[in-house]
Protein backbone atom coordinates (compact mmCIF):
# COMPACT_ATOMS: atom_id res chain seq x y z
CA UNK A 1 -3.94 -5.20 -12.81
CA UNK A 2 -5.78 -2.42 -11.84
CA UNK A 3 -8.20 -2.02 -8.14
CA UNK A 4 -11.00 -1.43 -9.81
CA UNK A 5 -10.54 -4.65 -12.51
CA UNK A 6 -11.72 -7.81 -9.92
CA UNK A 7 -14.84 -6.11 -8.09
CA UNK A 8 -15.85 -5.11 -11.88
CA UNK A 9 -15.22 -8.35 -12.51
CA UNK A 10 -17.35 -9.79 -9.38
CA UNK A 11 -19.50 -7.64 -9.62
CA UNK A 12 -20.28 -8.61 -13.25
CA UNK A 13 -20.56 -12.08 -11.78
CA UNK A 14 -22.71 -11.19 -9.31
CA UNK A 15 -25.48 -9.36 -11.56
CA UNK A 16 -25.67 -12.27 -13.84
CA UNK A 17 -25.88 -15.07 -11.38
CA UNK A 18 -29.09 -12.51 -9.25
CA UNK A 19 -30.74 -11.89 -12.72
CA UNK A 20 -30.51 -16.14 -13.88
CA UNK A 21 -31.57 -16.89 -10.47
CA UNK A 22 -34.41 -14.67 -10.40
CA UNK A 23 -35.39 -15.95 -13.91
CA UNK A 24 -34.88 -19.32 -12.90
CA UNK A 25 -37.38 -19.10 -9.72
CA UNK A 26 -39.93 -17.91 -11.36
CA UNK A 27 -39.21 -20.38 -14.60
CA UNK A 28 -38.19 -18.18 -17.11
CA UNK A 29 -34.91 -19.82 -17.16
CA UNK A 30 -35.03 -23.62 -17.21
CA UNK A 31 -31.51 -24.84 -19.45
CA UNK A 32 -29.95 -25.07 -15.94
CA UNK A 33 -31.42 -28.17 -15.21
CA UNK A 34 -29.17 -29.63 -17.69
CA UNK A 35 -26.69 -29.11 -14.78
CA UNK A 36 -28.75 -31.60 -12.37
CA UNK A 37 -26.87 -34.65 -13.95
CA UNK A 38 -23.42 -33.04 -12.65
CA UNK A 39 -24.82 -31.86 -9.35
CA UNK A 40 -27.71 -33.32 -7.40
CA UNK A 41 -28.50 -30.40 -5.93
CA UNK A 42 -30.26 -26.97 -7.49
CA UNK A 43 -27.45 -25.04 -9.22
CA UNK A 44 -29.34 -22.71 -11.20
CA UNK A 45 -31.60 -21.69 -7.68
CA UNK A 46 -28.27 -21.51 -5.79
CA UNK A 47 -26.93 -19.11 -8.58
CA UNK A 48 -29.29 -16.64 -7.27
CA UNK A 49 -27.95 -16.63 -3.44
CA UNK A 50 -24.06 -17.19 -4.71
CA UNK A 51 -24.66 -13.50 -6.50
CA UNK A 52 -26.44 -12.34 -3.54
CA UNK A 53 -23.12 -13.33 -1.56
CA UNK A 54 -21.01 -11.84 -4.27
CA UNK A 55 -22.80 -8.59 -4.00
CA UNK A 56 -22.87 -8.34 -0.74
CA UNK A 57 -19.17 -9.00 -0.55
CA UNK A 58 -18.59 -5.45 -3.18
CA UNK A 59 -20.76 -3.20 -0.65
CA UNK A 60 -18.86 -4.75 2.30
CA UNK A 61 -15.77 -3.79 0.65
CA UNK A 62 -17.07 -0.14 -0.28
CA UNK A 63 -18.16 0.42 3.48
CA UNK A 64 -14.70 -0.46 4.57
CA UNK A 65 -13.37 1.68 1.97
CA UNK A 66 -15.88 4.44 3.28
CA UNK A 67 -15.39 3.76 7.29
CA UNK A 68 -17.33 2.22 9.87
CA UNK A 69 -15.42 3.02 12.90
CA UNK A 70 -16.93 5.92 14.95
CA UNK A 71 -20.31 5.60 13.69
CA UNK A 72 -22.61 2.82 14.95
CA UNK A 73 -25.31 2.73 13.04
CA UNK A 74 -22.76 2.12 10.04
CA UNK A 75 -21.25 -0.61 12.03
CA UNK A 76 -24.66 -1.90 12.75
CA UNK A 77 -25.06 -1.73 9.02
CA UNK A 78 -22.16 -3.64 8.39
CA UNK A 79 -22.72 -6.62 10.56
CA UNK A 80 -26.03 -7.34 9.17
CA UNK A 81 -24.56 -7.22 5.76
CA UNK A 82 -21.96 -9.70 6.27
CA UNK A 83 -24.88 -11.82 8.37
CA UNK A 84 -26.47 -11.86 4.40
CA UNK A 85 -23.02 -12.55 2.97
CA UNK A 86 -22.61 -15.62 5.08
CA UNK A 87 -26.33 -17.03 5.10
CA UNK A 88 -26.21 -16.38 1.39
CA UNK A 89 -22.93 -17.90 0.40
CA UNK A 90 -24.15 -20.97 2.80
CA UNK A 91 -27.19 -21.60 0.94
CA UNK A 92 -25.43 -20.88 -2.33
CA UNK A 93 -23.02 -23.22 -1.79
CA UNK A 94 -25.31 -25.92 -0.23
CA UNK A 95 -27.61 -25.53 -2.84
CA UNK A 96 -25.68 -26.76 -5.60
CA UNK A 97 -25.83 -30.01 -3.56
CA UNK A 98 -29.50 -29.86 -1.45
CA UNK A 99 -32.24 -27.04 -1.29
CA UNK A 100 -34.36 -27.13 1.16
CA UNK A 101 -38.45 -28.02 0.52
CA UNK A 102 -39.40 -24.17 1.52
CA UNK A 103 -36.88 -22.84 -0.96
CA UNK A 104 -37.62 -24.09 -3.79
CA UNK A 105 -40.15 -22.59 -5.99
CA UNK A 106 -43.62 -23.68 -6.68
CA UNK A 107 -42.71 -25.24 -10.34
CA UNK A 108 -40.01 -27.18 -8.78
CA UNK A 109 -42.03 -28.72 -6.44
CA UNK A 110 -45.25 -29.53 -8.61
CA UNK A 111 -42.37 -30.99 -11.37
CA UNK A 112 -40.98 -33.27 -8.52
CA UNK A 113 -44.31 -34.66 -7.71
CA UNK A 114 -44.82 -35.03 -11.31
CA UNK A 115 -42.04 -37.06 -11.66
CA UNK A 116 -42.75 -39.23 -8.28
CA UNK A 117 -46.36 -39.98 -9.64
CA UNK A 118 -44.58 -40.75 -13.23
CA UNK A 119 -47.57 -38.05 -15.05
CA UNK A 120 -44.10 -36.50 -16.35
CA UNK A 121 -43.88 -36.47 -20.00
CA UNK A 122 -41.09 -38.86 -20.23
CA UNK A 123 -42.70 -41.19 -17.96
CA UNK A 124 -45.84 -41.55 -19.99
CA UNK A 125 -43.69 -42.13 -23.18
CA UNK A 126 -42.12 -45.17 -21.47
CA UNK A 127 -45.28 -46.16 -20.63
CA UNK A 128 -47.03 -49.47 -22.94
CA UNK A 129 -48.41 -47.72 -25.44
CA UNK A 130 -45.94 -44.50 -25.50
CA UNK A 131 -43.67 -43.95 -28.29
CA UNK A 132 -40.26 -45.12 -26.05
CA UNK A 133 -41.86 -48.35 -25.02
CA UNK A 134 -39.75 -50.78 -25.53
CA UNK A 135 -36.66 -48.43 -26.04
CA UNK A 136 -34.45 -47.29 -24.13
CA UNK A 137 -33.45 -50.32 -22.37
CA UNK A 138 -37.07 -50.88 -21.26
CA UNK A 139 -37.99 -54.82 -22.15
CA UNK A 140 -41.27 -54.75 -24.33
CA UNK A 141 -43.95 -56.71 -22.78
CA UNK A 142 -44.46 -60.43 -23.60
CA UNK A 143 -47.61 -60.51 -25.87
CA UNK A 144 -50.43 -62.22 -23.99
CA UNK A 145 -51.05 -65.99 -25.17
CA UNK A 146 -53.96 -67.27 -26.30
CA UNK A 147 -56.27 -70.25 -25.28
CA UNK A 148 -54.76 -72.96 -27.33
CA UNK A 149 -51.04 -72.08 -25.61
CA UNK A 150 -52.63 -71.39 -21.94
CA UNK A 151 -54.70 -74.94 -22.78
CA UNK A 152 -51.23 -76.92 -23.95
CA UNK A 153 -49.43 -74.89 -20.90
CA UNK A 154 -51.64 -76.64 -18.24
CA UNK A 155 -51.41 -80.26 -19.69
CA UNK A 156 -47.79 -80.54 -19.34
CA UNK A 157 -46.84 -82.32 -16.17
């Protein structure tokens, strides 16, 4: 296997999980929240920092290739890079299981109150009256009775 094959191959990686992360922040991409009922977290948002990580890690490898030692400001360079590798393969990894509130985007966050209110389309089809009422494991509601059984229910001793 050649040098060049596994950073072309990471770095492959890495441009598809920045460009599916983008377009999943700013909802372009949504089919990765067909993940969420393998991992609680946010995989498709973490995506974005795991190729963040993975890019960082080619130029890390390309200054070392180049040389840091003897010149500072490349060193200083370096450091802060791998500062970006590590916060970004932290949240990457983390986020697969838990984003925080201020990283998520706006569509996330209106969607999750959505849900908690239960004004999410699903919700409102459970709901009496929606077309999955009574499905779905959801009991139908008993019909209301009328005055001659509410009459003959209040005699009984």
């Amino acid at each position: 296997m050649n040098d060049w094959t596994p950073m072309a191959v990471l770095g492959a990686m890495s441009a598809v999980l920045i460009v599916s992360g983008v377009l999943a922040y700013r909802q372009k991409y949504v089919a990765w929240l067909a993940l969420k009922s393998f991992l609680p977290g946010w995989p498709g948002l973490a995506g974005l920092y795991l190729g963040m990580a993975f890019a960082a890690i080619l130029v890390l490898k390309s200054m070392l290739d180049i040389g840091v030692e003897g010149n500072a400001v490349l060193a200083l360079a370096y450091l802060v890079l791998f500062a970006v590798f590590a916060l970004s393969l932290a949240i990457g990894i983390i986020g697969m299981f838990w984003l925080p509130h201020f990283l998520l985007p706006r569509w996330v966050k209106e969607m999750v109150d959505e849900i908690e209110r239960g004004e999410d389309p699903l919700s409102r089809d459970l709901r009496p009256g929606g077309r999955l009422h009574g499905r779905l494991g959801v009991p139908k509601t008993m019909p209301e009775p009328n005055r001659r059984q509410r009459r003959e229910g209040r005699r009984k001793p």
